[in-house]
Protein backbone atom coordinates (compact mmCIF):
# COMPACT_ATOMS: atom_id res chain seq x y z
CA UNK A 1 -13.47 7.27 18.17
CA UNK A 2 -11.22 7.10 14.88
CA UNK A 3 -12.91 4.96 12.26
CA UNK A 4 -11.15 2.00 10.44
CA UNK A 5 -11.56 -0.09 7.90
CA UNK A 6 -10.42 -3.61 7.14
CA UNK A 7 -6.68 -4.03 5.70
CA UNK A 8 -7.47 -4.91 1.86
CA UNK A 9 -4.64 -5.92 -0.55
CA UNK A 10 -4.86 -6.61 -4.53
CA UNK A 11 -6.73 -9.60 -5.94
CA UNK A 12 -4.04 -10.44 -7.79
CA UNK A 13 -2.11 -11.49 -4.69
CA UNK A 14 -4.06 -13.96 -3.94
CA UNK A 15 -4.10 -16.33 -1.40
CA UNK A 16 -0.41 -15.05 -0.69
CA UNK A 17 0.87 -13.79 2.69
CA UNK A 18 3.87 -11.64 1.04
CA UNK A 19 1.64 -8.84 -0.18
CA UNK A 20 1.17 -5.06 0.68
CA UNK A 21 -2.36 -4.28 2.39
CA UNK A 22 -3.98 -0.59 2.95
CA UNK A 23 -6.65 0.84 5.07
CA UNK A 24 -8.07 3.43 6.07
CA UNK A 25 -8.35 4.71 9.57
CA UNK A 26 -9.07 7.63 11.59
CA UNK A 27 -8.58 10.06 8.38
CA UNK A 28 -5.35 8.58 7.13
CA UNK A 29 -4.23 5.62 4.69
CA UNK A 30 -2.26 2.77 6.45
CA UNK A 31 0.48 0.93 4.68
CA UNK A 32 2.40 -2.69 5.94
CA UNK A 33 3.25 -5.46 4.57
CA UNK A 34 1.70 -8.83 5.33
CA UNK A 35 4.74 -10.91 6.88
CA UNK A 36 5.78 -7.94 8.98
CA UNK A 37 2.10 -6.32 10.15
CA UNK A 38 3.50 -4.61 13.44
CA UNK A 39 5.04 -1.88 11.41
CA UNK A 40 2.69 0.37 9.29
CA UNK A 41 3.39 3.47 7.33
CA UNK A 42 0.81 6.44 7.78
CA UNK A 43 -0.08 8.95 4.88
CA UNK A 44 -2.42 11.41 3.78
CA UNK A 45 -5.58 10.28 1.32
CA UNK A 46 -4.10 13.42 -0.77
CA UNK A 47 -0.62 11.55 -0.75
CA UNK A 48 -1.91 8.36 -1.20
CA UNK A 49 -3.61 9.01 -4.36
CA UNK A 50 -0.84 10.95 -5.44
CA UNK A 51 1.77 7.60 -5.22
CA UNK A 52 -1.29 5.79 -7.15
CA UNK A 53 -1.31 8.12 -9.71
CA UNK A 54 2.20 7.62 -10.29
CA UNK A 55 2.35 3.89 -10.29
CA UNK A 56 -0.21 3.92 -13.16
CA UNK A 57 1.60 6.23 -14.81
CA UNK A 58 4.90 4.14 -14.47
CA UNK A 59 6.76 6.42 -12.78
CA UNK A 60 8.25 4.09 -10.57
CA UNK A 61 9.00 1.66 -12.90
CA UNK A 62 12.74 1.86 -13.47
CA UNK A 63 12.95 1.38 -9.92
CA UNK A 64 11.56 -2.16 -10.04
CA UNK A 65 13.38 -3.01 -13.16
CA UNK A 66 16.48 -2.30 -11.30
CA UNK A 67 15.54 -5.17 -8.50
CA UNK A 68 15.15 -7.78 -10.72
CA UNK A 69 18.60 -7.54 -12.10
């Protein structure tokens, strides 16, 4: 039996139902978004914290600069 946990998403986002939420299950980290739950994105814990790592670094940033214009 694969073990998983609840789908958590940032504080920040409130009561909001337009957010990104994560779990983890059977070994992996699963990725959706709220308003579209039926499709979820599988990765490795290893990979995971790798994309963290690079969002605190701002290493996407210029990406989401480039959406709001």
């Amino acid at each position: 039996m694969s073990r998983m946990s609840t789908w958590r998403k940032a504080s920040a986002s409130g009561e909001s139902t337009d957010c990104v939420e994560v779990r983890a299950a059977g070994g992996l980290v699963e990725i959706r978004e709220s308003d579209l739950p039926e499709v979820v994105v599988r990765t490795t814990p290893r990979k995971w914290a790798a994309f963290l790592r690079g969002v605190k670094a701002g290493e996407f940033d210029r990406y989401a600069d480039s959406a709001r214009t």
